[in-house]
Protein backbone atom coordinates (compact mmCIF):
# COMPACT_ATOMS: atom_id res chain seq x y z
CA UNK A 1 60.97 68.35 4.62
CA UNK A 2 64.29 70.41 5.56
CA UNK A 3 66.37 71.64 3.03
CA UNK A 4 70.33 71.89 3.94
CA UNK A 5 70.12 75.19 4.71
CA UNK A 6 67.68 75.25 7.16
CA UNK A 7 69.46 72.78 9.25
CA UNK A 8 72.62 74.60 8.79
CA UNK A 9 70.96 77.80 10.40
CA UNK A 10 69.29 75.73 13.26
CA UNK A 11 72.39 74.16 13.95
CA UNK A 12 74.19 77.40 13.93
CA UNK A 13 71.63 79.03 16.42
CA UNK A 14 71.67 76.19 18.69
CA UNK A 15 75.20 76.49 18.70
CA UNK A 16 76.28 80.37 18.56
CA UNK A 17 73.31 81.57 20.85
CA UNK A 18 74.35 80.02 24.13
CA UNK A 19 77.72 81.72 23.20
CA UNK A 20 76.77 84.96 22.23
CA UNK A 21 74.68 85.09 26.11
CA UNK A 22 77.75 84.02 27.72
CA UNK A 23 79.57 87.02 26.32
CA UNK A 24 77.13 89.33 27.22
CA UNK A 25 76.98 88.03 30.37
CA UNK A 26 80.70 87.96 31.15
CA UNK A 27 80.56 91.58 30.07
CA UNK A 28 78.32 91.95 32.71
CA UNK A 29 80.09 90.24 34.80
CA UNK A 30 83.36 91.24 34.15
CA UNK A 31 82.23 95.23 34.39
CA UNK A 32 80.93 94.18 38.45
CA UNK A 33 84.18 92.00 38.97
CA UNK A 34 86.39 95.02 37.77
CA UNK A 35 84.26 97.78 40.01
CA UNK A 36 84.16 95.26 43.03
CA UNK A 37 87.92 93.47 42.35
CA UNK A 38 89.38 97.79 42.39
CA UNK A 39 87.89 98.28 46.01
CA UNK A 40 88.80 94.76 47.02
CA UNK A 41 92.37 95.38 45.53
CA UNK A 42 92.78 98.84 47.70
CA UNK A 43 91.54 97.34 50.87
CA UNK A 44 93.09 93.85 50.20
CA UNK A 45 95.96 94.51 47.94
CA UNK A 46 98.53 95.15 50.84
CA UNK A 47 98.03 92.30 53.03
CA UNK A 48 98.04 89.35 50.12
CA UNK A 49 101.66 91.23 49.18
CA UNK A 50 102.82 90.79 52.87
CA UNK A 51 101.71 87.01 52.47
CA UNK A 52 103.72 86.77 49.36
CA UNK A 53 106.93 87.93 50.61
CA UNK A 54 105.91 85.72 53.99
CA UNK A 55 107.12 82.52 51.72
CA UNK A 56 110.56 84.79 50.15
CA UNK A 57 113.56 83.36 51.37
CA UNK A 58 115.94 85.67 52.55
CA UNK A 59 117.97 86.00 49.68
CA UNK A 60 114.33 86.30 47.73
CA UNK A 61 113.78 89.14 49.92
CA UNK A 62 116.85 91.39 49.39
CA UNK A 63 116.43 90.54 45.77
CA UNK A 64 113.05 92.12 45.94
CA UNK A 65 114.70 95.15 48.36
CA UNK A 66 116.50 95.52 45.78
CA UNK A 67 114.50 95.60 42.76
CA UNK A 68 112.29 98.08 44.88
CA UNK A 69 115.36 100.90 45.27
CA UNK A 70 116.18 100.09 41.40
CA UNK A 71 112.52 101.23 40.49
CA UNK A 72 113.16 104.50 43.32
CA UNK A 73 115.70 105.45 40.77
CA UNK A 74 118.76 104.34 42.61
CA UNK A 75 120.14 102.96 39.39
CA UNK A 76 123.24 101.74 40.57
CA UNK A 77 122.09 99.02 43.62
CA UNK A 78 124.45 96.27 43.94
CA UNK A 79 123.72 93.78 46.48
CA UNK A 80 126.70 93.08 48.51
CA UNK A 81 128.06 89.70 48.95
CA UNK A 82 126.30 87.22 51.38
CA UNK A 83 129.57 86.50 53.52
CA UNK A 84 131.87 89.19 55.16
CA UNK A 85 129.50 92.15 53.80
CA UNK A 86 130.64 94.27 55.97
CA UNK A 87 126.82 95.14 57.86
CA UNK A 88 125.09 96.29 54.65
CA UNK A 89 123.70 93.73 52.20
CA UNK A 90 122.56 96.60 49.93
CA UNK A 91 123.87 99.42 48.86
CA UNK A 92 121.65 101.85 46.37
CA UNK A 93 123.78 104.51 44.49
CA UNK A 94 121.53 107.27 42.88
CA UNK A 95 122.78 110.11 40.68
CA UNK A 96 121.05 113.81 40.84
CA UNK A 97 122.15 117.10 39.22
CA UNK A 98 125.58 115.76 39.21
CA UNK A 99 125.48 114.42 43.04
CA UNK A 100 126.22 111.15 44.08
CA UNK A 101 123.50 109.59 46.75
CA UNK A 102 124.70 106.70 48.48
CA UNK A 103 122.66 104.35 51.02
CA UNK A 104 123.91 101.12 52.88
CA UNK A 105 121.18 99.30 53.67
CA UNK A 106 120.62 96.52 55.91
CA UNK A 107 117.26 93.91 55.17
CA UNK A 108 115.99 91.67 57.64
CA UNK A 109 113.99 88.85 57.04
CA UNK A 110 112.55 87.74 60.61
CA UNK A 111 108.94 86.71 61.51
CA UNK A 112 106.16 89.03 62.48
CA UNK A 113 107.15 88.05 66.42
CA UNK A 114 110.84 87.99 66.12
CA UNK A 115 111.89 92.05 66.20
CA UNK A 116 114.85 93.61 65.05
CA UNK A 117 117.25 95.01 67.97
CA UNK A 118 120.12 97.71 68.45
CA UNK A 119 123.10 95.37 67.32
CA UNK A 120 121.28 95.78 63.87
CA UNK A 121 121.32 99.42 64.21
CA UNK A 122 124.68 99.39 65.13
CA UNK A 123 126.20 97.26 62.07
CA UNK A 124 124.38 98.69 59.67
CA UNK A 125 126.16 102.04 61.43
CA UNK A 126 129.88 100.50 60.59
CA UNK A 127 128.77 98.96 57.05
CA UNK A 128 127.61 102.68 56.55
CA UNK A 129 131.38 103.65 57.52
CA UNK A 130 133.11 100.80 55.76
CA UNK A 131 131.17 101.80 52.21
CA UNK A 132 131.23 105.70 52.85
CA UNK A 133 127.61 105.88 52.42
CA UNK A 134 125.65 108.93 53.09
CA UNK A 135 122.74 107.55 55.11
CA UNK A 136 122.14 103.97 56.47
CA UNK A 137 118.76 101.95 56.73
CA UNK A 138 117.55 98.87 57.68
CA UNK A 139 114.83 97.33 56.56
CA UNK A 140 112.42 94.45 58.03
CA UNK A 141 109.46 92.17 57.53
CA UNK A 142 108.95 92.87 61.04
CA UNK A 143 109.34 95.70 63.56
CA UNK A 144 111.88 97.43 66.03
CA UNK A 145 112.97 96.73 69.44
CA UNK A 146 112.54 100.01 71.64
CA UNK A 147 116.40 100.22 71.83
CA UNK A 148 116.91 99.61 68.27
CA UNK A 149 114.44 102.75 67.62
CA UNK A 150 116.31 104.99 69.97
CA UNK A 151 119.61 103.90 68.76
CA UNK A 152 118.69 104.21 65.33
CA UNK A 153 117.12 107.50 66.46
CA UNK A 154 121.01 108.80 67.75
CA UNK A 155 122.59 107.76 64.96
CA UNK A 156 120.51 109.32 62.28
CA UNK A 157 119.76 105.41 60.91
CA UNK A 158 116.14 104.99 58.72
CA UNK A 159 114.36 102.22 60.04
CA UNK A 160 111.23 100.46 57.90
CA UNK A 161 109.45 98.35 59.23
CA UNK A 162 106.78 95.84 57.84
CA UNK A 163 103.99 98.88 57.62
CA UNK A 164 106.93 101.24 56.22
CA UNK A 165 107.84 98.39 53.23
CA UNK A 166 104.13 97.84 52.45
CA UNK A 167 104.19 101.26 51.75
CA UNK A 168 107.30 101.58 49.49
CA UNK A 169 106.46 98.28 47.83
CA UNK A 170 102.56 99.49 46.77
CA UNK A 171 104.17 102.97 46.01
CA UNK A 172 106.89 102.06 43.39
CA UNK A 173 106.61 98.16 42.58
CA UNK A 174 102.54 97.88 42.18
């Protein structure tokens, strides 16, 4: 009653239809998912890259400090050795018109209660002495003491704090 072809083409419809609508439909869907996911990445974006670096060890987290001044064009970073590093465990080196730009920087992983005081300020202050560096910052997953802030303030020290990185880190590394 059915030749070989015809059950060949019924077979391939039953097959190949239900595949073709789920491509059109993931089209669909994918084209809503992509308008949606770009809002939900603007508004959302920032917080789930806090939570990542939340689970960074330390030494995870000046890695990532400094991958981020490598991509801000400070082409020579070195991170400094973990023991005896003399208050900076960064320092980024960047070259412009011939000038030499050196920062010591000082990264502090601490939770979101524990906050960064003025003995930070200061030692980042003699590691920017020790590696003749032109400026000095610290940098935290947290925020400042008031006395850190005014110290840091005196001494002509950057501070960033958690908002400050989430910043940097969307800017240059997203």
């Amino acid at each position: 009653m059915y030749n070989n072809l015809t059950i060949f083409t019924i077979i391939v419809i039953i097959l190949f239809i239900p595949l073709i609508c789920n491509l059109i439909l993931s089209k669909i869907s994918y084209k809503t998912n992509s308008e949606t996911s770009s809002k939900l990445n603007t508004k959302n974006q920032n917080q789930f890259l806090l939570q990542q670096i939340d689970y960074m060890s330390p030494r995870e987290f000046e890695i990532l400090i400094y991958k981020l001044y490598k991509k801000m064009g400070y082409s020579g970073t070195i991170i400094t050795s973990q023991t005896n590093d003399y208050g900076a465990d960064i320092l980024a080196i960047k070259q412009t018109e011939g000038k030499y730009e050196k920062i010591a920087i000082e990264v502090k992983y601490y939770s979101n209660t524990n906050k960064v005081g003025n003995d930070v300020v200061r030692s980042i202050v003699g590691g920017q002495k020790y590696y003749r560096a032109d400026s000095a910052t610290v940098i935290t997953t947290s925020t400042f003491t008031a006395p850190a802030i005014k110290q840091a303030q005196g001494c002509n020290v950057e501070l960033i704090d958690r908002k400050g990185l989430e910043d940097l880190l969307l800017k240059y590394m997203i």
